[in-house]
C-alpha atoms as a PDB file:
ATOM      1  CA  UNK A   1      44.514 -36.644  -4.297  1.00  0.00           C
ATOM      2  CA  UNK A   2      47.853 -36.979  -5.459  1.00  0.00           C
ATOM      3  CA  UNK A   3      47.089 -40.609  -6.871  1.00  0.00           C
ATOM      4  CA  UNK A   4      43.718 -39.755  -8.278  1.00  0.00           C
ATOM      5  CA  UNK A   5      45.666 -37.500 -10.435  1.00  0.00           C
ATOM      6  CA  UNK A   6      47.943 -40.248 -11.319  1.00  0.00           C
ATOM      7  CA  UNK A   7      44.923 -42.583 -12.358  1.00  0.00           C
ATOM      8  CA  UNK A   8      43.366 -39.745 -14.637  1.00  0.00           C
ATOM      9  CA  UNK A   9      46.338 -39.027 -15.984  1.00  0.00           C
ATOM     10  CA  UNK A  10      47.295 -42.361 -17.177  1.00  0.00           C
ATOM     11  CA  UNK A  11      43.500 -42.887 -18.259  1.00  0.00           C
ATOM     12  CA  UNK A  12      44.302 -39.719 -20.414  1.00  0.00           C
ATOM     13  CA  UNK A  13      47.802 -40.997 -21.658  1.00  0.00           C
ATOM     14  CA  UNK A  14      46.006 -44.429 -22.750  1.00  0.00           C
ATOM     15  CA  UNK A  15      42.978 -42.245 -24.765  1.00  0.00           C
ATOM     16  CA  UNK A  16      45.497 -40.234 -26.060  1.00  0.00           C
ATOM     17  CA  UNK A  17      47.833 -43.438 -27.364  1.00  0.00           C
ATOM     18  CA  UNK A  18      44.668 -44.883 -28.764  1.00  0.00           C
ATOM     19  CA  UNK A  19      43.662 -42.134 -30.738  1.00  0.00           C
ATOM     20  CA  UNK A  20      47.048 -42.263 -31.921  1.00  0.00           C
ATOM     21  CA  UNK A  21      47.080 -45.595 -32.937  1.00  0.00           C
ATOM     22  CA  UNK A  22      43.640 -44.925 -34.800  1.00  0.00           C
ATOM     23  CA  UNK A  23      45.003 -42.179 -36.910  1.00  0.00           C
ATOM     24  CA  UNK A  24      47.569 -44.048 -38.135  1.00  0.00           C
ATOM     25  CA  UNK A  25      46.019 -46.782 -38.650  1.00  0.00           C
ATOM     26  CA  UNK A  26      44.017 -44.435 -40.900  1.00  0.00           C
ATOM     27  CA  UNK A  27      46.671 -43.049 -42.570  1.00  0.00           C
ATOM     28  CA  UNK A  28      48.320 -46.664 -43.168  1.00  0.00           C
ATOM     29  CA  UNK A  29      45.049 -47.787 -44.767  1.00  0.00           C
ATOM     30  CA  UNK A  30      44.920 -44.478 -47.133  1.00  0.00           C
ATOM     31  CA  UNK A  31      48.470 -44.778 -48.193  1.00  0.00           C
ATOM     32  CA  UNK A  32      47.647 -48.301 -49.145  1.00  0.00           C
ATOM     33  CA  UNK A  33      44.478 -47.189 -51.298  1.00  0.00           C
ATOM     34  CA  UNK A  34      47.100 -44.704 -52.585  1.00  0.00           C
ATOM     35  CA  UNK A  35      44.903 -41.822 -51.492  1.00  0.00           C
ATOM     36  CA  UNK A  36      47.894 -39.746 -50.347  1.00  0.00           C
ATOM     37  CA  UNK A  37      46.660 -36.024 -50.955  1.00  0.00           C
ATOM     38  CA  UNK A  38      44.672 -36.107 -48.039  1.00  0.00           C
ATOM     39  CA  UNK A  39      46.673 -38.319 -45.620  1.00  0.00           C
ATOM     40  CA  UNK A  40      48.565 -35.093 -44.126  1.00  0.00           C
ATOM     41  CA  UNK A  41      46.168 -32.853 -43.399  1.00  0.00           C
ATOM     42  CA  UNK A  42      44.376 -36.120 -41.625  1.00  0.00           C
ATOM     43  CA  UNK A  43      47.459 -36.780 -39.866  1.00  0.00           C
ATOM     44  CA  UNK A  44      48.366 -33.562 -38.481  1.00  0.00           C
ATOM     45  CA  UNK A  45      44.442 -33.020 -36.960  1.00  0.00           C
ATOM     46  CA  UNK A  46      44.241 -34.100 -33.473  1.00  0.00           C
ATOM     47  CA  UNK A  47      40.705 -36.333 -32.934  1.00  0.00           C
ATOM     48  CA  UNK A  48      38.206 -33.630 -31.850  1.00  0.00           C
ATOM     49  CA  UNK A  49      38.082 -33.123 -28.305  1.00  0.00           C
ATOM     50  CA  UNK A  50      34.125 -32.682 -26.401  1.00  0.00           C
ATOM     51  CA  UNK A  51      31.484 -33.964 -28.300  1.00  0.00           C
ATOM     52  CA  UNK A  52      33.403 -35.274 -31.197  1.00  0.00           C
ATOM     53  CA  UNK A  53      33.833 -38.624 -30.087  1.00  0.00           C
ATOM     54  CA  UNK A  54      31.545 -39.655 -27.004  1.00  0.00           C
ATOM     55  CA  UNK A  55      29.779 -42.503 -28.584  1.00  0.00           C
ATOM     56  CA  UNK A  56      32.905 -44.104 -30.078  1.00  0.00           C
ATOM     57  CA  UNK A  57      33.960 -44.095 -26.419  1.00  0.00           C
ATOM     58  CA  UNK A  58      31.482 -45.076 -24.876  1.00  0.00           C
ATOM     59  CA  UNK A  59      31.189 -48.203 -27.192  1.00  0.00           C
ATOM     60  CA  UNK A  60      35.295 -48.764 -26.366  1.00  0.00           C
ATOM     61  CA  UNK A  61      34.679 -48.768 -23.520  1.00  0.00           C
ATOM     62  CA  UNK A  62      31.562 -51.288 -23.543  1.00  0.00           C
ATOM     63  CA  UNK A  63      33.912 -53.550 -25.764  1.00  0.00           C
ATOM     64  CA  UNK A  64      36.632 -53.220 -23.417  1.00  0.00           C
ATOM     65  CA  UNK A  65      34.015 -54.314 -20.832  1.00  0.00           C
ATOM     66  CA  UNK A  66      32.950 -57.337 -22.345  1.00  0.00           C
ATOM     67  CA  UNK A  67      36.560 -58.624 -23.568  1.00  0.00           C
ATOM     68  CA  UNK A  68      37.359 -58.426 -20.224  1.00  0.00           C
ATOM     69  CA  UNK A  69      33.895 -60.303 -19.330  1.00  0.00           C
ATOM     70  CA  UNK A  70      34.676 -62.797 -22.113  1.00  0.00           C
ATOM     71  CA  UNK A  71      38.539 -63.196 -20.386  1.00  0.00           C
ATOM     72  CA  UNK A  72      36.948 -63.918 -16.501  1.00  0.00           C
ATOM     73  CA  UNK A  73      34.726 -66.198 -18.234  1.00  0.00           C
ATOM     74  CA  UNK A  74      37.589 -68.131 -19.776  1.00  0.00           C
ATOM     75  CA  UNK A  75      39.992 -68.231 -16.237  1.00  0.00           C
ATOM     76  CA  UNK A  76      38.684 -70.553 -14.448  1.00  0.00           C
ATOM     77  CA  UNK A  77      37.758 -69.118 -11.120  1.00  0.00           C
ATOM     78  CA  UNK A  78      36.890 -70.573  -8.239  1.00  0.00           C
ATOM     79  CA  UNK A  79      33.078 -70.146  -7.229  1.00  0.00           C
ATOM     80  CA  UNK A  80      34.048 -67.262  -4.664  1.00  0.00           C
ATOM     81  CA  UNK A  81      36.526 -65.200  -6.938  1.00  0.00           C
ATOM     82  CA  UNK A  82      33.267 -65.995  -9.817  1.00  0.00           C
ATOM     83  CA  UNK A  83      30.762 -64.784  -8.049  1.00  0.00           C
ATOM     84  CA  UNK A  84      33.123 -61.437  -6.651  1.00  0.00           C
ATOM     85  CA  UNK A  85      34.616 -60.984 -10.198  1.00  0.00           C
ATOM     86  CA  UNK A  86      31.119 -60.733 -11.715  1.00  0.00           C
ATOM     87  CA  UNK A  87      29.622 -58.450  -8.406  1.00  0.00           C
ATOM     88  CA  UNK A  88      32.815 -55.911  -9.774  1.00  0.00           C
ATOM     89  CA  UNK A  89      32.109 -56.409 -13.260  1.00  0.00           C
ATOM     90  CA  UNK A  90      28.501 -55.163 -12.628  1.00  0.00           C
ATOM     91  CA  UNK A  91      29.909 -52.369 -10.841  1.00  0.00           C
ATOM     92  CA  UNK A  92      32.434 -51.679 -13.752  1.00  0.00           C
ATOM     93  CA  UNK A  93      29.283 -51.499 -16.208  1.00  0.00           C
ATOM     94  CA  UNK A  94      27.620 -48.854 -14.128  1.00  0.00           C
ATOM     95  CA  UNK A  95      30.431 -46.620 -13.558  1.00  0.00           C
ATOM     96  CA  UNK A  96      31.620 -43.800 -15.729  1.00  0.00           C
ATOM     97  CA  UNK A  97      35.188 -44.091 -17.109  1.00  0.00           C
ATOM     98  CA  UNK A  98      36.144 -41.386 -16.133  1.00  0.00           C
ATOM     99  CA  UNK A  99      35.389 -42.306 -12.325  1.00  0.00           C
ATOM    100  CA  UNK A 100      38.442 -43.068 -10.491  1.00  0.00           C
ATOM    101  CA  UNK A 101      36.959 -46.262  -8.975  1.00  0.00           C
ATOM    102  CA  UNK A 102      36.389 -47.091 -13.100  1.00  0.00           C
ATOM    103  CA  UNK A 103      40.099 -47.777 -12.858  1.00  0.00           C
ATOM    104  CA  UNK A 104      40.863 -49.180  -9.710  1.00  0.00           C
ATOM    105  CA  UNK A 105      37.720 -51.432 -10.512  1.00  0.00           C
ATOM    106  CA  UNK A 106      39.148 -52.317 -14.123  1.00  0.00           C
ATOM    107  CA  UNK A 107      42.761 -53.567 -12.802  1.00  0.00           C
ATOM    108  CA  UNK A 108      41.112 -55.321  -9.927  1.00  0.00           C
ATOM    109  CA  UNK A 109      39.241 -57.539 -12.619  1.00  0.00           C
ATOM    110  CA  UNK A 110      42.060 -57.486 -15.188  1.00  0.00           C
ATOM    111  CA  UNK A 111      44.221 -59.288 -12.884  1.00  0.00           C
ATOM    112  CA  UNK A 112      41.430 -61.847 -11.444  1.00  0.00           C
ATOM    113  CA  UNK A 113      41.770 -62.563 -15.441  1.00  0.00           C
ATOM    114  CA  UNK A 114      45.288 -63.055 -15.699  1.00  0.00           C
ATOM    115  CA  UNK A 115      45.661 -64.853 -12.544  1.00  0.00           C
ATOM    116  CA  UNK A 116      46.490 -68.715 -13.097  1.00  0.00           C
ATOM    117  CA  UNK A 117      43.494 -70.147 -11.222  1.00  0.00           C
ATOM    118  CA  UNK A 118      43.843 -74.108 -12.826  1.00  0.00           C
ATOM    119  CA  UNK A 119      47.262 -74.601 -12.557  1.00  0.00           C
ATOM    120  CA  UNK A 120      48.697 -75.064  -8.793  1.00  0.00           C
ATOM    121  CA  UNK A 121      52.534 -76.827  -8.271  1.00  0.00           C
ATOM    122  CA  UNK A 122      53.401 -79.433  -5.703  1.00  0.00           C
ATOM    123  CA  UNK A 123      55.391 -78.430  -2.490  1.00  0.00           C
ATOM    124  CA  UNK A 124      58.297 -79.736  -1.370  1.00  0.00           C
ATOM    125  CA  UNK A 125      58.582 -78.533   2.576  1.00  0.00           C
ATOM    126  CA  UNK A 126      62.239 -79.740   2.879  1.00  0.00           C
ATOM    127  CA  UNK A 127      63.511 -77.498   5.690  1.00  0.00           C
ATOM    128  CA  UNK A 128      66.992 -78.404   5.024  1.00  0.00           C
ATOM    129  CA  UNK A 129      66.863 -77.462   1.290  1.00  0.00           C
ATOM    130  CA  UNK A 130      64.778 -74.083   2.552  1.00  0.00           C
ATOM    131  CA  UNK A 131      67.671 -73.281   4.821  1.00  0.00           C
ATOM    132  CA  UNK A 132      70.272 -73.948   2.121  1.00  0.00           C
ATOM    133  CA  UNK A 133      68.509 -71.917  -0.344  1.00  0.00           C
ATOM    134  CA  UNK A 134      68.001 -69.118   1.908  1.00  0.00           C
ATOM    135  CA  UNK A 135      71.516 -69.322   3.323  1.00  0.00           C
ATOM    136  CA  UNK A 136      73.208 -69.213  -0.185  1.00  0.00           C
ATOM    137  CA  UNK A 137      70.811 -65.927  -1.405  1.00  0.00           C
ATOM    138  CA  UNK A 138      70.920 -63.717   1.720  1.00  0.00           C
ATOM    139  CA  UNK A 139      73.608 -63.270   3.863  1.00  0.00           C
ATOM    140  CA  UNK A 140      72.766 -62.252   7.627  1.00  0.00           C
ATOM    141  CA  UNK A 141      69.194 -61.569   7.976  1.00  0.00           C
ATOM    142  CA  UNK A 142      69.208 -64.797  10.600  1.00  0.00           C
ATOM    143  CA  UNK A 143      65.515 -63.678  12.498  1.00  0.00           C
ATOM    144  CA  UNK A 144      64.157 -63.035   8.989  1.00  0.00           C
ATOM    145  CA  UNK A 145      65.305 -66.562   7.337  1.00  0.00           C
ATOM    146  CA  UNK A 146      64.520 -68.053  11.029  1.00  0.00           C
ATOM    147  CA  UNK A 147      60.729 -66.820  10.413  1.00  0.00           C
ATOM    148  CA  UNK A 148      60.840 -68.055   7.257  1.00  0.00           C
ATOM    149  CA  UNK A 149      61.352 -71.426   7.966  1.00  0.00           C
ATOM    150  CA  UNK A 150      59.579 -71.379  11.126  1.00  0.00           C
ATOM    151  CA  UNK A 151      56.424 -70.335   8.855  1.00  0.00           C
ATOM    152  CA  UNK A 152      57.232 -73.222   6.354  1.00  0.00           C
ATOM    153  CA  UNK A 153      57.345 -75.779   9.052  1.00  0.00           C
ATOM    154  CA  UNK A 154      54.127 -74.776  10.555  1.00  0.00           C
ATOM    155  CA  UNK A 155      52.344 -75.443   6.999  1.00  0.00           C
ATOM    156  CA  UNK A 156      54.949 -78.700   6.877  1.00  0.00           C
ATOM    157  CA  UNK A 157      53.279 -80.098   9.682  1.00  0.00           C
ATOM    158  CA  UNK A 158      49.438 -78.324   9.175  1.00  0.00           C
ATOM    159  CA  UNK A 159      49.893 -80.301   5.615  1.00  0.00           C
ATOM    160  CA  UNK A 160      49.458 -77.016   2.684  1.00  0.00           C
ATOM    161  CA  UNK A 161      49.771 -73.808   2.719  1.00  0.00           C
ATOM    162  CA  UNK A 162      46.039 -72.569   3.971  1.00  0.00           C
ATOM    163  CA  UNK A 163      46.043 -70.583   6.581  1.00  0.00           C
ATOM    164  CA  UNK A 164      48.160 -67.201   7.381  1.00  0.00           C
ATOM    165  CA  UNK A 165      50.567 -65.769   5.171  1.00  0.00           C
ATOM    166  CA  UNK A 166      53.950 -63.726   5.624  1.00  0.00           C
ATOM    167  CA  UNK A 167      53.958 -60.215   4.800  1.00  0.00           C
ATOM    168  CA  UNK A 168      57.322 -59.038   3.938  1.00  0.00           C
ATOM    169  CA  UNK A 169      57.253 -55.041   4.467  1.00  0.00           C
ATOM    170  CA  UNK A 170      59.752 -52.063   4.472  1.00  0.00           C
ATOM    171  CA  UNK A 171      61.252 -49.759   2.238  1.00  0.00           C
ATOM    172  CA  UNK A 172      62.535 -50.375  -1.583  1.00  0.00           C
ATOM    173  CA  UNK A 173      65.497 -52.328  -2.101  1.00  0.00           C
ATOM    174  CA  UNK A 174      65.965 -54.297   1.306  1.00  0.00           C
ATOM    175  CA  UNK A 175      65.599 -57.599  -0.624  1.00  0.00           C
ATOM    176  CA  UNK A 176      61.802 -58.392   0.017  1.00  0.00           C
ATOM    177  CA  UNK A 177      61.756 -59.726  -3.604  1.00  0.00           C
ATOM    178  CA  UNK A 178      64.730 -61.635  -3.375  1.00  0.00           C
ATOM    179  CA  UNK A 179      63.447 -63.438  -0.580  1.00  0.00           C
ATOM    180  CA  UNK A 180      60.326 -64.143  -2.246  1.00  0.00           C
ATOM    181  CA  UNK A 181      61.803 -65.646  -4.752  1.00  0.00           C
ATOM    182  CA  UNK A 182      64.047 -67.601  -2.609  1.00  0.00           C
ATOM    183  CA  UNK A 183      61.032 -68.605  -0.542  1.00  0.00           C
ATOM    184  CA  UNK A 184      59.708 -70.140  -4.307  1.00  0.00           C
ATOM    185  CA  UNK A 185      63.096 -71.717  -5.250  1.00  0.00           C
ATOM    186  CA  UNK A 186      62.984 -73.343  -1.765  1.00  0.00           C
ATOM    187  CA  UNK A 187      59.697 -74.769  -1.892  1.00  0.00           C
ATOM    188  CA  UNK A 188      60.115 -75.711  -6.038  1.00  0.00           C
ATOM    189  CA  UNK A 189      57.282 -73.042  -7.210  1.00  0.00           C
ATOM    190  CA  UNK A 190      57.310 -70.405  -9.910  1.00  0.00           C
ATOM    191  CA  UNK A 191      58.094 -67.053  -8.586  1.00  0.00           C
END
């Protein structure tokens, strides 16, 4: 419950900021024309709430839809994530935005968008350099780093890295980023 709240609320928070940014915008454009008796009272009126402005957010929202159609389109996805991004996006179109799942749904596709699907770096599985690399960011943590490069010598010899993955888990601040990031220094990838 307690993250459904969080959801609406930052749905909410984003309307609100938008509306902001349309009223000034407003008032920007007025002060230009040099219409400035009525730029005050304009800017001191909240949007009307209710009825006032359903159809301007419904047709946001549809434009929000489609630039994020239009930005799937241009990613380059693989056949699978295609054919699941536009099964969601479908889904997206026949919820109501003010559906928690609207959300959830919206990031899920938003970050099948952002995700680099053409680019992909070359490995380098040297075990040596792994256990350097590891040694020199983390000190003790020997049965984690032993994992580690027990898991990259697996793929090493299985030739890529298909297959299972490592899930680092625990509490914040126990260095699960840090070896992440160690993990892509080792192996010469972007973090």
């Amino acid at each position: 419950e307690q993250e459904v709240r969080q959801v609406m609320l930052r749905r909410q928070m984003h309307e609100v900021q938008q509306d902001l940014q349309k009223v000034r915008a407003r008032t920007a454009a007025r002060r230009r024309q040099g219409d400035s008796d009525n730029v005050d009272s304009d800017a001191d009126t909240p949007p009307p709430e209710g009825g006032g402005g359903n159809e301007s957010d419904e047709a946001e929202d549809a434009d929000e839809v489609s630039q994020l159609s239009k930005r799937l389109a241009e990613a380059s996805l693989t056949e699978d994530a295609e054919r699941i991004a536009k099964r969601e996006l479908r889904r997206l179109r026949s919820l109501q935005p003010m559906h928690p799942e609207y959300t959830v749904t919206h990031t899920y596709l938003d970050l099948l968008a952002s995700l680099p699907w053409a680019k992909s770096s070359e490995d380098s599985f040297d075990l040596a350099n792994a256990r350097a690399v590891l040694d020199a960011d983390h000190r003790g943590l020997e049965k984690v780093k032993q994992r580690i490069l027990e898991f990259l010598a697996v793929q090493k010899m299985r030739g890529g890295m298909k297959g299972p993955i490592l899930c680092l888990h625990g509490p914040p601040g126990i260095g699960k980023t840090s070896l992440g990031r160690s993990i892509s220094r080792a192996l010469g990838r972007k973090f």
